[in-house]
C-alpha atoms as a PDB file:
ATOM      1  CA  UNK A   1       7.345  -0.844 -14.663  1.00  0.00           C
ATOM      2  CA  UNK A   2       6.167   2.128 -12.622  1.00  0.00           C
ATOM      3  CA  UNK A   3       8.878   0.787  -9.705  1.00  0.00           C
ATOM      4  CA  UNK A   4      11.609   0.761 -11.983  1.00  0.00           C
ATOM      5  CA  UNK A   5      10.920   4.469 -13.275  1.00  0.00           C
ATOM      6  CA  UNK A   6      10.107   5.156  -9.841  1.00  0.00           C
ATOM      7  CA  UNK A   7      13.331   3.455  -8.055  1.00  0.00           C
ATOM      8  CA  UNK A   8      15.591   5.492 -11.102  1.00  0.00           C
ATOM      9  CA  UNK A   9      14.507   8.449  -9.344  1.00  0.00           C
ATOM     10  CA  UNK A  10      17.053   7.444  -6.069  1.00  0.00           C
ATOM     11  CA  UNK A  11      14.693   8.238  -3.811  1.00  0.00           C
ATOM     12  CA  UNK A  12      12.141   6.200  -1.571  1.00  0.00           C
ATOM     13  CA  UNK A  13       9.010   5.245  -3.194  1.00  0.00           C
ATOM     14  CA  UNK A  14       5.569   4.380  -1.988  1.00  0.00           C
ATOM     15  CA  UNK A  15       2.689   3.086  -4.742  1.00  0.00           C
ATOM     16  CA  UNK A  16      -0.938   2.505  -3.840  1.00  0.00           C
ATOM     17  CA  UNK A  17      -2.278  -0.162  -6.190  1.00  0.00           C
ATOM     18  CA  UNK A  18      -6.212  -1.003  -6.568  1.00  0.00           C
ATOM     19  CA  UNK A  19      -7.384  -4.059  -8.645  1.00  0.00           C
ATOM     20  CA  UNK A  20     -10.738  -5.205  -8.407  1.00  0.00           C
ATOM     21  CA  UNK A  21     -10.146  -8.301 -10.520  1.00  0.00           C
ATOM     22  CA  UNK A  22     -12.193 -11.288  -9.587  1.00  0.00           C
ATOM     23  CA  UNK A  23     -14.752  -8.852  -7.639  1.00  0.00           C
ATOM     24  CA  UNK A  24     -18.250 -10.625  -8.180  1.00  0.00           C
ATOM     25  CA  UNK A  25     -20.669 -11.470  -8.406  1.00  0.00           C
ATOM     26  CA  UNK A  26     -19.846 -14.820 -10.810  1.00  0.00           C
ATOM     27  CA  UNK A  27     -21.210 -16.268 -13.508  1.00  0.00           C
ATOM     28  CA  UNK A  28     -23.618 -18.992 -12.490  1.00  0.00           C
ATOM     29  CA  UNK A  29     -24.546 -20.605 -15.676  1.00  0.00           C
ATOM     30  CA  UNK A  30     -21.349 -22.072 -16.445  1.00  0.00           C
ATOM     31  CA  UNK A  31     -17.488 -22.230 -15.235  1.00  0.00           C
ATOM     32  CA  UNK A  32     -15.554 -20.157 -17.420  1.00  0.00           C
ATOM     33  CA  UNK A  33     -12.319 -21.157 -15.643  1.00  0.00           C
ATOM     34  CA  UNK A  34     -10.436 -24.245 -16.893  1.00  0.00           C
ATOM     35  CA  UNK A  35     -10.120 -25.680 -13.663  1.00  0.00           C
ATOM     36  CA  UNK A  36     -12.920 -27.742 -11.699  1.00  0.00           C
ATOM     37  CA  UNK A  37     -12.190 -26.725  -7.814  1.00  0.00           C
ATOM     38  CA  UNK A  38     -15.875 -27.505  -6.508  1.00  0.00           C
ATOM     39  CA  UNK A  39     -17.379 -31.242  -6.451  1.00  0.00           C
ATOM     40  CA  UNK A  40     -20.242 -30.794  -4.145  1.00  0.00           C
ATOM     41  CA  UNK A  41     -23.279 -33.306  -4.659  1.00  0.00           C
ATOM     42  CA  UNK A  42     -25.112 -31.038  -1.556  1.00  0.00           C
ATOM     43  CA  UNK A  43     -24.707 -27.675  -3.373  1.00  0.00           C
ATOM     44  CA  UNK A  44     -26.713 -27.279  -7.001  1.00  0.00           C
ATOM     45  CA  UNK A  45     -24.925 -26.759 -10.114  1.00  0.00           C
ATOM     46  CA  UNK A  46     -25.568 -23.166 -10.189  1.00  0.00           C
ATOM     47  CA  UNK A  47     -24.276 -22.867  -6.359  1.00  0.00           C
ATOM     48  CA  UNK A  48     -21.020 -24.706  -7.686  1.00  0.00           C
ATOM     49  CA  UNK A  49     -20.849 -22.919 -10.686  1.00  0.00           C
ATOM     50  CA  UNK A  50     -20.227 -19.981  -8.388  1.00  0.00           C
ATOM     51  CA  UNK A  51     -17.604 -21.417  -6.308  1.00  0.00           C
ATOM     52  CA  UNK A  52     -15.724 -22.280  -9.039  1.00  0.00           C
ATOM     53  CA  UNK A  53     -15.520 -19.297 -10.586  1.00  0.00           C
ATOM     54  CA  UNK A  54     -14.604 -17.500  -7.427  1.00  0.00           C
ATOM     55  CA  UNK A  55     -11.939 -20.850  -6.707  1.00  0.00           C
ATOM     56  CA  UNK A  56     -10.580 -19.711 -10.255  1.00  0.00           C
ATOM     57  CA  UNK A  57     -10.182 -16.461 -10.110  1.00  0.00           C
ATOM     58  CA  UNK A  58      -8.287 -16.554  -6.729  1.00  0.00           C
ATOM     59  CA  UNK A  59      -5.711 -19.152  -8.089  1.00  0.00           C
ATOM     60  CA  UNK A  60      -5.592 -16.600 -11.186  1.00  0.00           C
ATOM     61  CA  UNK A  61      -4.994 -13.961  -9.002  1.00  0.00           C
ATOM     62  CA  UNK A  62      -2.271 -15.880  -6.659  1.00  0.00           C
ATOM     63  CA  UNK A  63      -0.320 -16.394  -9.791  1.00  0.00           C
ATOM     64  CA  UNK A  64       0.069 -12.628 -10.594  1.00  0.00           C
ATOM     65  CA  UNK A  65       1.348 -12.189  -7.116  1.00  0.00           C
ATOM     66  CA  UNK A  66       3.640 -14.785  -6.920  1.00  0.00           C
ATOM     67  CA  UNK A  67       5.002 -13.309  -9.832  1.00  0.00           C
ATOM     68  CA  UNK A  68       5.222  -9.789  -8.081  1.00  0.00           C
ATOM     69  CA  UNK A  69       6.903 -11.271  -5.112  1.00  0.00           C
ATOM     70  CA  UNK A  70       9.331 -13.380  -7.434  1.00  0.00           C
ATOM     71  CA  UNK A  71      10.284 -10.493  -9.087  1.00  0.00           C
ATOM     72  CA  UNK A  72      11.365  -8.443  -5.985  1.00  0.00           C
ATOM     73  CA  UNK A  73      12.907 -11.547  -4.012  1.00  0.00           C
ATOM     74  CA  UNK A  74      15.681 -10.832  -6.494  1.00  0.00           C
ATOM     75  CA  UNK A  75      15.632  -6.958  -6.075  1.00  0.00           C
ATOM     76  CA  UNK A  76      18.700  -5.931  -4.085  1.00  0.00           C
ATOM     77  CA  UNK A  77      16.653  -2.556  -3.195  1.00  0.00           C
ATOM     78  CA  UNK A  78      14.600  -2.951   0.134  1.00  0.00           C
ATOM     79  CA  UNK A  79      11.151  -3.612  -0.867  1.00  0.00           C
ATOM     80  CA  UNK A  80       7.890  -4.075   1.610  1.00  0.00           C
ATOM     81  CA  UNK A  81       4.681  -5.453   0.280  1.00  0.00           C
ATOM     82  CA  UNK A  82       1.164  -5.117   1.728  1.00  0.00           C
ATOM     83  CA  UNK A  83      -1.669  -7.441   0.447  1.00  0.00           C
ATOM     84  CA  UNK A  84      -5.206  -7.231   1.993  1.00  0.00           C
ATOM     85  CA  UNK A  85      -8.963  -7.409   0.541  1.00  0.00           C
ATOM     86  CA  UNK A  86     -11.563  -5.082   1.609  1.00  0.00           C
ATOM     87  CA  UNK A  87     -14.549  -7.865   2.061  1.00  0.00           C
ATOM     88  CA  UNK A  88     -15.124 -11.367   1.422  1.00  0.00           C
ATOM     89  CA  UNK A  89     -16.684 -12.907  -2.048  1.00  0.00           C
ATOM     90  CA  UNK A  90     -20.058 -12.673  -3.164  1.00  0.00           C
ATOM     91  CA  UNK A  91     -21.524 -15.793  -3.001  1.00  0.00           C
ATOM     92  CA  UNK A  92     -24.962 -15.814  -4.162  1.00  0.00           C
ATOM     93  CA  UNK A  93     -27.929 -13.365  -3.616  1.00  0.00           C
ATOM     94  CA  UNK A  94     -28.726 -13.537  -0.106  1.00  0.00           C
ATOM     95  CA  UNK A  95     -25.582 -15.521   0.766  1.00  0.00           C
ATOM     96  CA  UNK A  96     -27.084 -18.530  -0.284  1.00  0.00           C
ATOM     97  CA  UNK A  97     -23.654 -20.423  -1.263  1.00  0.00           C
ATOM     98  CA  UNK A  98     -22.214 -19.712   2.441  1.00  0.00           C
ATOM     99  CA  UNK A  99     -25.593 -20.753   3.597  1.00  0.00           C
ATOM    100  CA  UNK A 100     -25.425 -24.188   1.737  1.00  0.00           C
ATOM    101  CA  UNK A 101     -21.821 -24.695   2.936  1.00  0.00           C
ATOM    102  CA  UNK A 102     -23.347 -24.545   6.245  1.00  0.00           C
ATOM    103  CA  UNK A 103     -20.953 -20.940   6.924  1.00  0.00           C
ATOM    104  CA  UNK A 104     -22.637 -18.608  10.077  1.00  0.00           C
ATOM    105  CA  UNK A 105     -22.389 -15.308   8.952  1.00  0.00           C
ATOM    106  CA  UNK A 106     -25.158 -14.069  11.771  1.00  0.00           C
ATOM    107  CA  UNK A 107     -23.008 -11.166  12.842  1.00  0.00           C
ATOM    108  CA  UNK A 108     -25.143 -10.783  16.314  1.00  0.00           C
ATOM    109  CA  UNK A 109     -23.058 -14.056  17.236  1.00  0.00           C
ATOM    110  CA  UNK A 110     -19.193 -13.434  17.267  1.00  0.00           C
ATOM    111  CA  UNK A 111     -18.260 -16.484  15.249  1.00  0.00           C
ATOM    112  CA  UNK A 112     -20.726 -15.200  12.503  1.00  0.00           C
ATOM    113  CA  UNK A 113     -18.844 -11.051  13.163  1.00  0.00           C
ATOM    114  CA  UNK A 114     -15.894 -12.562  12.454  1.00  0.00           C
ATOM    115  CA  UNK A 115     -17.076 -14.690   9.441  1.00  0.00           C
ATOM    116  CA  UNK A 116     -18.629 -11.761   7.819  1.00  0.00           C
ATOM    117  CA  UNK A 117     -16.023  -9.366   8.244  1.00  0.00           C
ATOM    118  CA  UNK A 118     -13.062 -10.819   8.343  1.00  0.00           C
ATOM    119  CA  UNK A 119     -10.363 -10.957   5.177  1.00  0.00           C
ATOM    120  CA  UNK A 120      -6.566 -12.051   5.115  1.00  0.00           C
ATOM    121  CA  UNK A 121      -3.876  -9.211   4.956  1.00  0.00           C
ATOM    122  CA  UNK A 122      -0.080 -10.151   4.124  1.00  0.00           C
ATOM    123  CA  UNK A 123       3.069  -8.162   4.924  1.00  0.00           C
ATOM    124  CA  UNK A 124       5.944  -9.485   2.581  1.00  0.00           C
ATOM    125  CA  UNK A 125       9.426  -8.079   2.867  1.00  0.00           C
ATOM    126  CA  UNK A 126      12.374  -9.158   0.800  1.00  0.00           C
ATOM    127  CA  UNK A 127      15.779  -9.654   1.991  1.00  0.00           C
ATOM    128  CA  UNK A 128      17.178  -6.419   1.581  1.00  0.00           C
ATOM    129  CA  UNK A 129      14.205  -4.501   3.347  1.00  0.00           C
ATOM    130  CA  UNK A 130      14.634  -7.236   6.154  1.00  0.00           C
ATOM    131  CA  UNK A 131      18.326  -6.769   6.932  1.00  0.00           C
ATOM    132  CA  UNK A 132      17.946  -2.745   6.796  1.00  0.00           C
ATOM    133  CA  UNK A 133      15.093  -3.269   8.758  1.00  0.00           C
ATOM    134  CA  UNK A 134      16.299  -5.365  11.108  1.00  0.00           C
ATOM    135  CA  UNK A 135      12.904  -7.113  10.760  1.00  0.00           C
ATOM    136  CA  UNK A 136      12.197 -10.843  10.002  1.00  0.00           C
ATOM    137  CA  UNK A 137       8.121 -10.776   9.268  1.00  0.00           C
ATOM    138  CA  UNK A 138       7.635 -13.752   9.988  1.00  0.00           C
ATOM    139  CA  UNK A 139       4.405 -15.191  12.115  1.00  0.00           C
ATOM    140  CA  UNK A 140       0.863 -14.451  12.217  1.00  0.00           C
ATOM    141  CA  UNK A 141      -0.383 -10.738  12.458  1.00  0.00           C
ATOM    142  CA  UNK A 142      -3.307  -9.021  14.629  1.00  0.00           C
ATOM    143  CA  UNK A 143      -6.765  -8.792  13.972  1.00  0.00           C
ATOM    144  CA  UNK A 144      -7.040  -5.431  13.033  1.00  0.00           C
ATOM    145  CA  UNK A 145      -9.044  -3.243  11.572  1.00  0.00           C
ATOM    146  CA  UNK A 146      -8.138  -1.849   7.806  1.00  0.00           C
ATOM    147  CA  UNK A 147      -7.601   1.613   8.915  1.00  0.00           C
ATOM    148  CA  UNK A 148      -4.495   0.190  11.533  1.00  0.00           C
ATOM    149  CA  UNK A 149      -2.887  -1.674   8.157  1.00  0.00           C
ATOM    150  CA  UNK A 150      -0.310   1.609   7.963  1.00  0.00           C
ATOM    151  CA  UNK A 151       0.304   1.323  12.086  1.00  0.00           C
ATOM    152  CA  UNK A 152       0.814  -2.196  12.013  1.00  0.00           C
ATOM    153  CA  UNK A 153       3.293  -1.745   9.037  1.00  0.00           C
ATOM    154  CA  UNK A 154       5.253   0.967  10.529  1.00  0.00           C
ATOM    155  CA  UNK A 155       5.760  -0.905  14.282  1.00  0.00           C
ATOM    156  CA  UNK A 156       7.211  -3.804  11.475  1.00  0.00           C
ATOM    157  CA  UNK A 157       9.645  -1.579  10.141  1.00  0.00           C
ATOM    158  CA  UNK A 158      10.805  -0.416  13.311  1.00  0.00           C
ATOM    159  CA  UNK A 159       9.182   3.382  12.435  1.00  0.00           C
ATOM    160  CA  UNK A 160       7.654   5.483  14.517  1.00  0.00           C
ATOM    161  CA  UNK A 161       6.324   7.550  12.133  1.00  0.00           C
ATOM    162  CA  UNK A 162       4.077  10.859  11.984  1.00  0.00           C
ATOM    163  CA  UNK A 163       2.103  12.191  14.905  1.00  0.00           C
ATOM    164  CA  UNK A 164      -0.966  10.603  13.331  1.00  0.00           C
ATOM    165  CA  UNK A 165       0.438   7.403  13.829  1.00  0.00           C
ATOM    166  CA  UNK A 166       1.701   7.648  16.535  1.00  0.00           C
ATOM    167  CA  UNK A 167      -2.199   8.310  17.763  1.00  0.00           C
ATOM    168  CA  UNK A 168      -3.650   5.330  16.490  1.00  0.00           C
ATOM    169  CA  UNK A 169      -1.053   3.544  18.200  1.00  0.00           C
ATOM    170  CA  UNK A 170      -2.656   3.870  21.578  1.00  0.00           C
ATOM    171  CA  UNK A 171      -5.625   3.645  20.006  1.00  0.00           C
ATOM    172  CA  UNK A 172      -4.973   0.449  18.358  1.00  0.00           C
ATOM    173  CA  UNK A 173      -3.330  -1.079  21.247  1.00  0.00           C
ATOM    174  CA  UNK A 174      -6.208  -1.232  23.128  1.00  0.00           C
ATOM    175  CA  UNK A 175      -9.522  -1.536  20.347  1.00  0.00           C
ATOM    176  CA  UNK A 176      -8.110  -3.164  17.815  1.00  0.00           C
ATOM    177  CA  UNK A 177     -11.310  -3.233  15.903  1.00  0.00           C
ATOM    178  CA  UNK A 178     -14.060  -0.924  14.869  1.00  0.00           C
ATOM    179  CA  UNK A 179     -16.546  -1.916  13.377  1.00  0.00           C
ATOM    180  CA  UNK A 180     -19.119   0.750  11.942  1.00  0.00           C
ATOM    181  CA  UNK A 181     -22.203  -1.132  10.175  1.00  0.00           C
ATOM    182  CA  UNK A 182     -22.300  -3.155  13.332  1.00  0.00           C
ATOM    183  CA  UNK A 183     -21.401  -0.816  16.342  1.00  0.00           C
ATOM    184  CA  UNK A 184     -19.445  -3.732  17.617  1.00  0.00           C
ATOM    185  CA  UNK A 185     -15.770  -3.351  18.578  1.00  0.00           C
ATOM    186  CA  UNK A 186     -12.324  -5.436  20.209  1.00  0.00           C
ATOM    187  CA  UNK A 187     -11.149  -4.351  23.209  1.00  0.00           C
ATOM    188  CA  UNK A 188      -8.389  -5.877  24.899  1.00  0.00           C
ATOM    189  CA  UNK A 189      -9.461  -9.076  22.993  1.00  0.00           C
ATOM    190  CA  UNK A 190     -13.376  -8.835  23.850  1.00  0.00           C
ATOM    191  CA  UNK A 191     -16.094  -8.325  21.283  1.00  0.00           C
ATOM    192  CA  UNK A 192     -18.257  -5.800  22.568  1.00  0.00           C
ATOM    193  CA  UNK A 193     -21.277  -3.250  21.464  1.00  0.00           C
ATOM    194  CA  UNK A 194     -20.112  -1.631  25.484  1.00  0.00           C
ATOM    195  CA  UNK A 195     -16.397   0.104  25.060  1.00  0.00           C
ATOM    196  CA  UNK A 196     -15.249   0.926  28.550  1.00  0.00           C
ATOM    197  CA  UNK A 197     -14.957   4.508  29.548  1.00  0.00           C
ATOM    198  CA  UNK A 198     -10.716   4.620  28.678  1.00  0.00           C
ATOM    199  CA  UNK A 199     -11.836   2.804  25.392  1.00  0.00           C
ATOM    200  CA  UNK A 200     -14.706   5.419  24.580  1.00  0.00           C
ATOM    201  CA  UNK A 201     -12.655   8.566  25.047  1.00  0.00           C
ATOM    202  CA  UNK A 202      -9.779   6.743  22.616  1.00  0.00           C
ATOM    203  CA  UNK A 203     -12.117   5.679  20.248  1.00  0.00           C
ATOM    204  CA  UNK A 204     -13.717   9.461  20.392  1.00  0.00           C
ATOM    205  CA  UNK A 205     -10.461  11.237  20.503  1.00  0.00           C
ATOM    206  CA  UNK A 206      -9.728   8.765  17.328  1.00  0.00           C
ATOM    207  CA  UNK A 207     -12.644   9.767  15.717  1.00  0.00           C
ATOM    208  CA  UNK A 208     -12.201  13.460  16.190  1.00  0.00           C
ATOM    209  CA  UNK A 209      -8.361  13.305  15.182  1.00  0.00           C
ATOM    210  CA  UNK A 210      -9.296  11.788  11.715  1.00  0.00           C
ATOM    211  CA  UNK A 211     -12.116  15.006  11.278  1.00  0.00           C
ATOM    212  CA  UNK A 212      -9.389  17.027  11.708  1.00  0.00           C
ATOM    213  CA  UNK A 213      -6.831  15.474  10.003  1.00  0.00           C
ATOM    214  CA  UNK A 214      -9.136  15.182   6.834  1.00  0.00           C
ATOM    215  CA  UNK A 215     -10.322  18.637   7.027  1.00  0.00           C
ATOM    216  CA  UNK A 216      -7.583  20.319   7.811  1.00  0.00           C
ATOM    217  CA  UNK A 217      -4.065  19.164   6.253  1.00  0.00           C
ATOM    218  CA  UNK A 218      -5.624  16.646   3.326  1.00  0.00           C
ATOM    219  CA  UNK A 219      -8.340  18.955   1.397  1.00  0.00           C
ATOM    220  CA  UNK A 220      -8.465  22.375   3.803  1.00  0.00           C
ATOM    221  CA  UNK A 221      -8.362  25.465   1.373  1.00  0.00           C
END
């Protein structure tokens, strides 16, 4: 609804939506989905009650954007779509469902970093936005940190885009990911607590561009 009021306007529109459906934690006295998705004899029935819950609500959330996809597949307007989540599912206090499943998430070892931290991100584009685009999005993106999502999206569409993006670029290119909590980054396809000196002064340059760019053009009086 808000695209079509939005699109009757004639000019290009960009919409932000949040939705914090299926965020946890989940009910683990009973399922209250219809579905049974978890038959595990190792994990108790509380553990499972969990997982299926979480199982449910994904396949309940998959539907509603299939749906939104659907819908502008048949739009003859170019439309772009970006899907991501900003952390993986509670599981049980202390992690105790990944722990039963046997799932490393020790984040001093890299397969437990990535375990922990990483989520799925689509980039959907209909077949309007990918002839004017010249783009076919197809194949298997980067691993990338959240705050690259816009970068990543513009070198899709072909955009160069604003000098702020066009900063991160470099950046991106070579560290990929930062990683606060942890102080860990990926450079030039290394996890690392060590940047190199080049990678230090981008990731410090970075740092200092976004203070600015904050303080001065988004809320400066």
């Amino acid at each position: 609804q808000l695209w079509e009021q939005d699109k009757a306007l004639g000019q290009p529109v960009f919409q932000y939506n949040l939705s914090y459906q299926g965020h946890g934690p989940y009910n683990d006295d009973v399922t209250w989905w219809g579905d049974w998705y978890v038959d595990e004899p190792d994990l108790t029935q509380e553990q499972q009650n969990i997982l299926n819950n979480y199982f449910g609500s994904v396949y309940d959330t998959i539907g509603h954007m299939n749906d939104l996809v659907d819908y502008f597949r048949q739009e003859s307007e170019p439309v772009v779509l970006v899907f991501y989540g900003d952390h993986n599912p509670w599981l049980g206090d202390g992690n105790a469902v990944y722990d039963a499943l046997g799932m490393n998430l020790d984040v001093s070892t890299e397969e437990g970093f990535y375990n922990y931290y990483s989520t799925r991100y689509l980039i959907w584009a209909n077949d309007a936005a990918k002839e004017a685009l010249g783009s076919g999005f197809v194949g298997e993106g980067p691993a990338i940190s959240p705050n690259y999502l816009m970068t990543l999206l513009f070198d899709l569409c072909g955009w160069e885009g604003p000098a702020y993006l066009q900063a991160t670029r470099e950046v991106m290119a070579q560290v990929p990911v930062i990683n606060t909590p942890t102080g860990l980054y990926v450079e030039n396809g290394v996890l690392t607590d060590t940047l190199s000196r080049e990678g230090q002064t981008l990731v410090n340059q970075y740092r200092k561009l976004q203070y600015y760019y904050r303080r001065t053009f988004l809320y400066g009086s």
